[in-house]
Protein backbone atom coordinates (compact mmCIF):
# COMPACT_ATOMS: atom_id res chain seq x y z
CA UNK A 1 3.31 -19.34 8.76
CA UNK A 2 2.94 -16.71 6.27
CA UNK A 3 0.34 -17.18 3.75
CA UNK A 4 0.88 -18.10 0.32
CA UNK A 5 1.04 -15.11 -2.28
CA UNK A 6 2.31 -14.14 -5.45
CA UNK A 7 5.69 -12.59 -6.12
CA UNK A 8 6.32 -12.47 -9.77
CA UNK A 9 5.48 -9.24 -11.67
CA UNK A 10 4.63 -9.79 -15.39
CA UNK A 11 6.32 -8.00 -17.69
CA UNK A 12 9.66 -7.25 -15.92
CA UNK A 13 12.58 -9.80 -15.31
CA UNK A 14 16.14 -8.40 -13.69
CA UNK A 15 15.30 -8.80 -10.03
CA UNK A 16 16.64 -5.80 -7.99
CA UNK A 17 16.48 -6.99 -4.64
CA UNK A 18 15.92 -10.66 -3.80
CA UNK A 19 14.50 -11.01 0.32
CA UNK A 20 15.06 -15.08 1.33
CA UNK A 21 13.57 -16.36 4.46
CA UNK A 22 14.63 -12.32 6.20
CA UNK A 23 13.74 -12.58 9.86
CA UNK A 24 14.47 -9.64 12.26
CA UNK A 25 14.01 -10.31 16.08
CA UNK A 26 14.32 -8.43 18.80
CA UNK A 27 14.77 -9.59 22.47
CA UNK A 28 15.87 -13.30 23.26
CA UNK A 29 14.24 -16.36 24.92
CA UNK A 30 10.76 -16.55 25.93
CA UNK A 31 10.89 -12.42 24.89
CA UNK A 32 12.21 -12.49 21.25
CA UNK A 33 9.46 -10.66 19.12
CA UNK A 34 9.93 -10.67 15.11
CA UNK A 35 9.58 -7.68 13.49
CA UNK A 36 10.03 -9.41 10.25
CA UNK A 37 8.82 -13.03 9.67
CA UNK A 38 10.19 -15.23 6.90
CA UNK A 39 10.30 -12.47 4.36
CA UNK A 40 10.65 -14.18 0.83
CA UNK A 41 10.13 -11.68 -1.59
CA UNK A 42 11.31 -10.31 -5.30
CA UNK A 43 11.04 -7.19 -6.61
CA UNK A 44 12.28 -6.37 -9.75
CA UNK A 45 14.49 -3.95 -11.32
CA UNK A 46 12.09 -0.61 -12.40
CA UNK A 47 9.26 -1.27 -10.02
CA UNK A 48 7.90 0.84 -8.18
CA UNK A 49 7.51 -1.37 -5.18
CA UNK A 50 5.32 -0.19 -1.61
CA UNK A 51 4.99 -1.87 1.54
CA UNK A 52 2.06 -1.35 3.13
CA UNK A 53 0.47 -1.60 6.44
CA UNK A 54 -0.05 -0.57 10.02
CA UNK A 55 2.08 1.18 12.54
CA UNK A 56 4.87 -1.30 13.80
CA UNK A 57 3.60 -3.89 10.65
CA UNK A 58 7.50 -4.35 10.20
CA UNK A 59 7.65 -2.50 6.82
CA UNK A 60 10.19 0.59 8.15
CA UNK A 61 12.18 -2.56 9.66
CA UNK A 62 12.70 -4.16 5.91
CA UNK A 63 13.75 -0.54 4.18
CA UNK A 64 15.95 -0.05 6.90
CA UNK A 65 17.33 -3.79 5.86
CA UNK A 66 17.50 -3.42 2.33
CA UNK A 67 19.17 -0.29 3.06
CA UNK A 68 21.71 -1.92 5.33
CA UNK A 69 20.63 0.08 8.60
CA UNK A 70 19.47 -3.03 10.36
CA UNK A 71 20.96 -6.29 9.96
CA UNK A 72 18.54 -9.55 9.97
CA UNK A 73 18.56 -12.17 12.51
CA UNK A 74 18.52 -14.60 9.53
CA UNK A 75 18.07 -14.79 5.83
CA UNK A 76 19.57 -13.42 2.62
CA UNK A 77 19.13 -10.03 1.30
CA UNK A 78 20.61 -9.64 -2.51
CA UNK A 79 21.01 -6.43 -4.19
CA UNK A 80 21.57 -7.17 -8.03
CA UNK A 81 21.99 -10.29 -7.70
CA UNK A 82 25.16 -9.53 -5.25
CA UNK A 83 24.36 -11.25 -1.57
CA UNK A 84 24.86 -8.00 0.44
CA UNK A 85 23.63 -9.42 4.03
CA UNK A 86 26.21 -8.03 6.56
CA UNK A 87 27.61 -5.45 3.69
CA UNK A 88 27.35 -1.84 5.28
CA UNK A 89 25.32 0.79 4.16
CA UNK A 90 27.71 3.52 2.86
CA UNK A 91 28.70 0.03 0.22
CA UNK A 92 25.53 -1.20 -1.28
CA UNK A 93 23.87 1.06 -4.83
CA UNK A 94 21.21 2.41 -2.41
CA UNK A 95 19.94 5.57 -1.39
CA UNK A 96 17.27 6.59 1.23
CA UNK A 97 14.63 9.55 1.37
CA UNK A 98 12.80 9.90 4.55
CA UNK A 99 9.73 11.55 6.00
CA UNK A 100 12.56 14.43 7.95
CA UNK A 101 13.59 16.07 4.40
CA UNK A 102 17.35 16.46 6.71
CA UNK A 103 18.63 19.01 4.82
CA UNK A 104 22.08 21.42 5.65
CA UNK A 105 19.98 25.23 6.03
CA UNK A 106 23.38 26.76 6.01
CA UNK A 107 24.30 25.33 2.33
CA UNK A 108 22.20 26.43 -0.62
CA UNK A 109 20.05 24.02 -2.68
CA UNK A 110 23.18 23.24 -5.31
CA UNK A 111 25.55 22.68 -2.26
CA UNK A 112 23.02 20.34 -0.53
CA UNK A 113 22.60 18.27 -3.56
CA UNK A 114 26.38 18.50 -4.59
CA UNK A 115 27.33 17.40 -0.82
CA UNK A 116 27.63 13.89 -0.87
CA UNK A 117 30.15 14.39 -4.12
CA UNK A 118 32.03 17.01 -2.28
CA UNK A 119 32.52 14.72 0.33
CA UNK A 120 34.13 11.80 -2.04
CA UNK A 121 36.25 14.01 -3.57
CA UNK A 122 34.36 14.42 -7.28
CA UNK A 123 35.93 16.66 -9.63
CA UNK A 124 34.03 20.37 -9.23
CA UNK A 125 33.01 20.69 -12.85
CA UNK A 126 31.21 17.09 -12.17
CA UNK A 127 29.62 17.80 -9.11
CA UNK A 128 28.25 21.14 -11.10
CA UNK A 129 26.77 19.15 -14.25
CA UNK A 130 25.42 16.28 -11.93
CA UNK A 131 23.53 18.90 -9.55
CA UNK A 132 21.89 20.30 -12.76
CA UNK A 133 20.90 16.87 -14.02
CA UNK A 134 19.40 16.12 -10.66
CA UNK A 135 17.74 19.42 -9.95
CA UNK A 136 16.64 19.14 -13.63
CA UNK A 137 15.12 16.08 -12.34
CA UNK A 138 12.88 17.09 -9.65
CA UNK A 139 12.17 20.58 -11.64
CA UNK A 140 14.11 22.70 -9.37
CA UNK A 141 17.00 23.71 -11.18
CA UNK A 142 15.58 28.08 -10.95
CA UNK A 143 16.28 27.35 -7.10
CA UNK A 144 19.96 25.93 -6.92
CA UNK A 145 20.69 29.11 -5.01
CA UNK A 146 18.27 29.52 -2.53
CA UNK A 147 18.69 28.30 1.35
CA UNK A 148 16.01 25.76 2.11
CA UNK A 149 14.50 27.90 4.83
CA UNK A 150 13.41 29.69 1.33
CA UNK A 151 11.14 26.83 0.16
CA UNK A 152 8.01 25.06 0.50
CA UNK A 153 7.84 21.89 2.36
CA UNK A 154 7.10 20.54 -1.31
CA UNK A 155 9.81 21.90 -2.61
CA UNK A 156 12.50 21.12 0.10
CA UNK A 157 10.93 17.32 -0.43
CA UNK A 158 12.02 18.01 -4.43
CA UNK A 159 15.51 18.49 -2.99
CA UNK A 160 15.73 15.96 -1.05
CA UNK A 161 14.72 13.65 -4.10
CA UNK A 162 17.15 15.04 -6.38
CA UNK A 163 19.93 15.05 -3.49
CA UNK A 164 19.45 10.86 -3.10
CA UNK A 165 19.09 11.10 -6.78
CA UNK A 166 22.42 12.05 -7.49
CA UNK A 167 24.74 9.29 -6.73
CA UNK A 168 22.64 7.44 -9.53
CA UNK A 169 21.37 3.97 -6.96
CA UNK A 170 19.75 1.54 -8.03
CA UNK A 171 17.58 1.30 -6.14
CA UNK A 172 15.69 4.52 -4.17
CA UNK A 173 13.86 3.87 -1.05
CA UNK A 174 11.37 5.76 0.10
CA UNK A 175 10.37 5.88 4.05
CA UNK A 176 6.96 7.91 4.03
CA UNK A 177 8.46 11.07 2.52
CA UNK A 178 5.28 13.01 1.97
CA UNK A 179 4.27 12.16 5.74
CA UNK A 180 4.73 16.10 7.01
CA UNK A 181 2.64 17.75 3.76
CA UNK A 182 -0.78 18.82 3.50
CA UNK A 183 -3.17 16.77 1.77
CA UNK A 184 -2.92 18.68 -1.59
CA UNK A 185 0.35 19.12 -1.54
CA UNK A 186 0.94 15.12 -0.92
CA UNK A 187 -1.50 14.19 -4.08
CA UNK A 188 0.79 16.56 -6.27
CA UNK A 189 3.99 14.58 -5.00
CA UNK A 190 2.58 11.65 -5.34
CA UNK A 191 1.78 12.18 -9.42
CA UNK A 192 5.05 13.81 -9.54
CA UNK A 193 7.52 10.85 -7.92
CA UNK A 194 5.59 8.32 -10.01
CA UNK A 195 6.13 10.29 -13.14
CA UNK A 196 9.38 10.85 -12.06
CA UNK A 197 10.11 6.96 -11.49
CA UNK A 198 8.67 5.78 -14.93
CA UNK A 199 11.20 8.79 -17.02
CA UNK A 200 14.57 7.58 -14.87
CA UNK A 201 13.57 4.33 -14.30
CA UNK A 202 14.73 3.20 -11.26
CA UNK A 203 13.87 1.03 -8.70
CA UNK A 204 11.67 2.97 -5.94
CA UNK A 205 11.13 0.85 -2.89
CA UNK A 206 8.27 2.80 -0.97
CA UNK A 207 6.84 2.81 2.49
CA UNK A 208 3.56 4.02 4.11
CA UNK A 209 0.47 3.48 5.58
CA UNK A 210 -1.67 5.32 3.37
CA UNK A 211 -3.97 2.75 1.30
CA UNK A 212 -4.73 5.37 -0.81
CA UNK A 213 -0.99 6.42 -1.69
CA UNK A 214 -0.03 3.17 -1.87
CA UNK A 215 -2.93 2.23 -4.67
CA UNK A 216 -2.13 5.90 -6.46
CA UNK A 217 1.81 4.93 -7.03
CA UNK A 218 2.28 1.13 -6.61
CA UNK A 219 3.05 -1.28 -9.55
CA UNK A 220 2.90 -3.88 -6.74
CA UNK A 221 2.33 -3.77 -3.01
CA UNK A 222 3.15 -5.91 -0.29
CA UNK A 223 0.18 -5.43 2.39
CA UNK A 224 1.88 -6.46 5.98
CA UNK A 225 0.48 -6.90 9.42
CA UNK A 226 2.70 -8.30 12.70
CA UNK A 227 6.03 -8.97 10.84
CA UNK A 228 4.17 -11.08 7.56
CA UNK A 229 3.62 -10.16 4.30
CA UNK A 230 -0.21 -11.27 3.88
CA UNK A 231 -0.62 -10.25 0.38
CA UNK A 232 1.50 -9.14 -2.70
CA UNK A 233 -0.34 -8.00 -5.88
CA UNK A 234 -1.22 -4.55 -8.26
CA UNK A 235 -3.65 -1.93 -7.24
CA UNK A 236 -6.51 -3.68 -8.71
CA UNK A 237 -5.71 -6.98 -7.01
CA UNK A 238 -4.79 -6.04 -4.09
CA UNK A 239 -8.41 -4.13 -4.07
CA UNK A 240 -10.68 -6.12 -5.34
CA UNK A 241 -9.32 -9.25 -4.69
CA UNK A 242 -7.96 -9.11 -1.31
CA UNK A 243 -6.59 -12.68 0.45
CA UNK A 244 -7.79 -12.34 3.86
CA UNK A 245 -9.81 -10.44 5.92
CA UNK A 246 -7.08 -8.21 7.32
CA UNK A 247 -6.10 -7.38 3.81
CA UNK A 248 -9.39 -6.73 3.31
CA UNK A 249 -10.48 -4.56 5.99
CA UNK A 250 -7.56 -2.36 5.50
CA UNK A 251 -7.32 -1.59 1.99
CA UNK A 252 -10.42 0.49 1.59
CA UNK A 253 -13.84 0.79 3.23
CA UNK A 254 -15.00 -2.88 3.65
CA UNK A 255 -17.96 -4.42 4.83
CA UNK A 256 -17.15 -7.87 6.40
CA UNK A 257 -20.10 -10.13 7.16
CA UNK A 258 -20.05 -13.30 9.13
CA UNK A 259 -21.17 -16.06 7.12
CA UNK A 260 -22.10 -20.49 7.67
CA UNK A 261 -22.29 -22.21 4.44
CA UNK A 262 -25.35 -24.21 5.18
CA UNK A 263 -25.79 -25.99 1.45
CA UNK A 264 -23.60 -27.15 -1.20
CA UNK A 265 -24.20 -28.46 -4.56
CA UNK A 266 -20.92 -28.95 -6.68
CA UNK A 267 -19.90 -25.30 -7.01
CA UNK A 268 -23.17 -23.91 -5.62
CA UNK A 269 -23.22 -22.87 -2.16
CA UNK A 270 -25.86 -21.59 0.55
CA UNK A 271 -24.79 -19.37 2.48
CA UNK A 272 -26.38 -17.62 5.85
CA UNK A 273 -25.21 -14.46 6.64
CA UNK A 274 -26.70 -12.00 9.16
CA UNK A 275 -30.24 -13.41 8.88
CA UNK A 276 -30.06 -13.61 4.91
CA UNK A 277 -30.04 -17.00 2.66
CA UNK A 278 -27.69 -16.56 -0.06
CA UNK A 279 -27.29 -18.26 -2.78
CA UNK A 280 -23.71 -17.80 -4.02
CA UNK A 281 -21.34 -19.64 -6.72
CA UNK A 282 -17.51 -20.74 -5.12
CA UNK A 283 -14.58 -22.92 -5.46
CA UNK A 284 -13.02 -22.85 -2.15
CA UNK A 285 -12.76 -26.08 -0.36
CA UNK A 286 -15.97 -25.22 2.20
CA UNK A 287 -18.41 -27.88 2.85
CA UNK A 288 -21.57 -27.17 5.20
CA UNK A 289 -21.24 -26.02 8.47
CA UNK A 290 -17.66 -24.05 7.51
CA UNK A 291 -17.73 -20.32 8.87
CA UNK A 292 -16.31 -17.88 6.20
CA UNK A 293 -16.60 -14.25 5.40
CA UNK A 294 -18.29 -12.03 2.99
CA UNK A 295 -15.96 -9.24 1.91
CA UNK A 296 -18.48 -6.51 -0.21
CA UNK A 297 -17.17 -2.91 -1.12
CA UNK A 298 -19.77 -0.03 0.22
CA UNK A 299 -19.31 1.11 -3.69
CA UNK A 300 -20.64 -2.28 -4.77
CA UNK A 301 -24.35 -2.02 -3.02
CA UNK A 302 -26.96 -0.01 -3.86
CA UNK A 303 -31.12 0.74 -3.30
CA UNK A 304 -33.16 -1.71 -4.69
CA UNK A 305 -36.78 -1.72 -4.22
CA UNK A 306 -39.36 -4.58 -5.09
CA UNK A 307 -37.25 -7.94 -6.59
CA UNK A 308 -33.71 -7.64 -8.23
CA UNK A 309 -33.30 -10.31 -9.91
CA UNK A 310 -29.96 -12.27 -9.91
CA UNK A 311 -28.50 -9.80 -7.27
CA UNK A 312 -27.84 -10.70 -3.29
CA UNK A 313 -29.95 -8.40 -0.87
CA UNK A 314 -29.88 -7.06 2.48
CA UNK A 315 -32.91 -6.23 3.97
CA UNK A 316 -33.28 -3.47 7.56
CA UNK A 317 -33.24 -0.24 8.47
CA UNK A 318 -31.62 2.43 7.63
CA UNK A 319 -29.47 4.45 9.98
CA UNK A 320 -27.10 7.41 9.55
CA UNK A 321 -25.76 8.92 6.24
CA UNK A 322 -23.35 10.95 5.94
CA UNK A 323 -22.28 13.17 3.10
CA UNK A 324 -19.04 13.08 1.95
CA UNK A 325 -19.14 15.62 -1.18
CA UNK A 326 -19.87 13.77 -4.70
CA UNK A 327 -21.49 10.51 -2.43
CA UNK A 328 -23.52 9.61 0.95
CA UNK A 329 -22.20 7.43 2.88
CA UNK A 330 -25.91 5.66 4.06
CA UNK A 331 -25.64 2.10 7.14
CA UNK A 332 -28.10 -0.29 6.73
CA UNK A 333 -29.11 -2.13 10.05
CA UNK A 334 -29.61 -5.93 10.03
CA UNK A 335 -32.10 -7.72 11.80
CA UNK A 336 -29.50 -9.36 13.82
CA UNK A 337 -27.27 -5.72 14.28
CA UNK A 338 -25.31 -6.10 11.14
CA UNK A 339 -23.94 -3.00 10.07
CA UNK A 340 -23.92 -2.44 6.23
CA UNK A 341 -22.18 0.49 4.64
CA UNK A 342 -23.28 1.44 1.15
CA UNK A 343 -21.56 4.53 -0.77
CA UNK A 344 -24.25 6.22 -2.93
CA UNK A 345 -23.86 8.81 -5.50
CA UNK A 346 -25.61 11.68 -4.51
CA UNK A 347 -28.59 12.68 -6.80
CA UNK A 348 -29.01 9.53 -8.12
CA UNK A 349 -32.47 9.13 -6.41
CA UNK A 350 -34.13 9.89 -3.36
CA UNK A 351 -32.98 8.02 -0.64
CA UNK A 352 -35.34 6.51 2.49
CA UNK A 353 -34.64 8.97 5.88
CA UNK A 354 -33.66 7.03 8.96
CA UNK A 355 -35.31 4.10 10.38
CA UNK A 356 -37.62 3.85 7.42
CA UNK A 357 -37.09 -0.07 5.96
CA UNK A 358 -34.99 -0.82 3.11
CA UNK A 359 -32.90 -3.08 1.14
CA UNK A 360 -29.28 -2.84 -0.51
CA UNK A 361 -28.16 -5.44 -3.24
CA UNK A 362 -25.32 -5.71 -5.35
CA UNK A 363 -24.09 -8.30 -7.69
CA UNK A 364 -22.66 -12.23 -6.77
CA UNK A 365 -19.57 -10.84 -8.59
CA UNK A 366 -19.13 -7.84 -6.19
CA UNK A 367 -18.71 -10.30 -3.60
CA UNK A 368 -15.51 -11.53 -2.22
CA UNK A 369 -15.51 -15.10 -0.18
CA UNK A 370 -12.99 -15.11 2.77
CA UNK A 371 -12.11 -18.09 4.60
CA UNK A 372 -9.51 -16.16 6.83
């Protein structure tokens, strides 16, 4: 069953798309497979909304529902408030940008944005004032003329924008559409779709498996693994307070520790983990002798030497580092093989070289108790 998590954004209240108990299987019999499991899941009008997760996670499989695509096995899929489960594509508010930017290279930029108009039959003189608009949009308007073999793979992304953009949905879904751009190139996008999304104000509905994207341009984000949604929260929940350990170990660098509480005394606990006694202040429902995980953020630990008071410690060796610019990346070897990862600011002080003994700490705050 999926796990328990938390729908409701604050602040907003019109939901745009309503998801109730959405399965999608595929096969039958002993071979059906879900790609979606007992989706229940708001989002509301003006989000910007991402799923997130792995490779065949089942997040593609939902746009392409919401979109109208795919059709669930089961379950309700509302689109302001209308039930449009079984309503085709071409008749629900929504429009779709994917990763292939699938534009005509033998129509100019205005006659690629314009086309979906032509093809209704909109007046000429409204196609022209709604291309501007939407080129006006995006920031392209000094390139209505140009063939798209004539711009950037930014730029022909831009166009694709402002051709979805057009038909004025309400809702704009987004299937990895920075997926074939460099890494510079992808950052700009990113600033400018979110910027874009908060002036127009429209629902965006975005998919990928970049954590980083995802916390960049999310007002909430649904983290998914094998068809179920395992966590729904902001940027800062969804990273510092993750729900599980998959959550956990894929939002981010993550060091997960296996842990026994040994010790409890009201909302005390004693923990062991990897050949260190911790003492450690919780209000899950663990007694002694429960396993559980300790979730800690390589950002979180740091060099300590000598005692540190009130702060949990790792004692070992240390093994590689490796630089990664403004930081060092340094692993800390357990007595029992542990791996610790700690992310260290480079100048700061000077660090121990390999296999010379040390100890990380960091704060019982910085510490994240996992029981799954």
């Amino acid at each position: 069953m999926p796990p328990d998590i938390t729908t409701e954004p604050a602040g907003v209240s019109r939901a745009a798309i309503e998801l109730i108990d959405i399965r999608k299987a595929f096969g039958t019999g002993a071979e059906t497979a879900y790609a979606v499991d007992r989706l229940n899941l708001t989002i509301k009008a003006g989000e910007f909304f991402t799923f997130l997760g792995p490779s065949g996670c089942g997040k593609t499989t939902t746009l392409r529902m919401i979109a109208g695509f795919e059709e669930p096995t089961s379950g309700r899929l509302l689109l302001d408030g209308r039930d449009v489960t079984g309503v085709p594509a071409h008749q629900r508010n929504v429009n779709t940008v994917f990763q292939s930017y699938a534009l005509f290279p033998h129509l100019n930029v205005g006659e690629n944005v314009g086309f979906g108009l032509s093809v209704k039959g909109v007046a000429k003189d409204e196609i022209r004032d709604r291309v501007k608009a939407a080129l006006d949009s995006v920031h392209m308007t000094h390139a209505i003329d140009r063939k798209p073999s004539a711009l950037s793979g930014g730029q022909q992304q831009r166009i694709a924008l402002a051709r979805a953009l057009i038909n004025r949905p309400s809702v704009l879904l987004l299937d990895e559409p920075f997926g074939a751009l460099d890494l510079k190139l992808r950052r700009e996008m990113q600033m400018e779709v979110k910027e874009m999304q908060r002036r127009l104000g429209i629902t965006f509905i975005f998919v990928t498996h970049d954590q980083e994207e995802a916390l960049t341009m999310s007002d909430r984000i649904a983290v998914m693994n094998n068809g179920v949604v395992q966590q729904v929260g902001g940027p800062v929940e969804i990273y510092e307070r993750p729900a599980n350990r998959f959550t956990a170990g894929f939002i981010g660098d993550m060091n997960l520790i296996e842990a026994r509480i040994t010790a409890r005394n009201g909302d005390q606990f004693t923990l062991e983990a990897a050949g260190s006694r911790i003492d450690f202040p919780c209000t899950l429902p663990l007694q002694p002798g429960d396993a559980c995980i300790l979730a800690i953020r390589p950002e979180a630990l740091h060099f300590v030497e000598g005692e540190a008071g009130g702060s949990v410690r790792f004692s070992g060796a240390l093994g590689e580092a490796v630089y990664i610019g403004t930081d060092t990346v340094y692993a800390l070897v357990l007595a029992d093989g542990t791996r610790l990862h700690a992310r260290v600011r480079n100048g700061d002080r000077p660090m121990p070289q390999a296999g010379a003994p040390a100890t990380l700490a960091c704060a019982p705050s910085a510490i994240r108790l996992l029981t799954q």
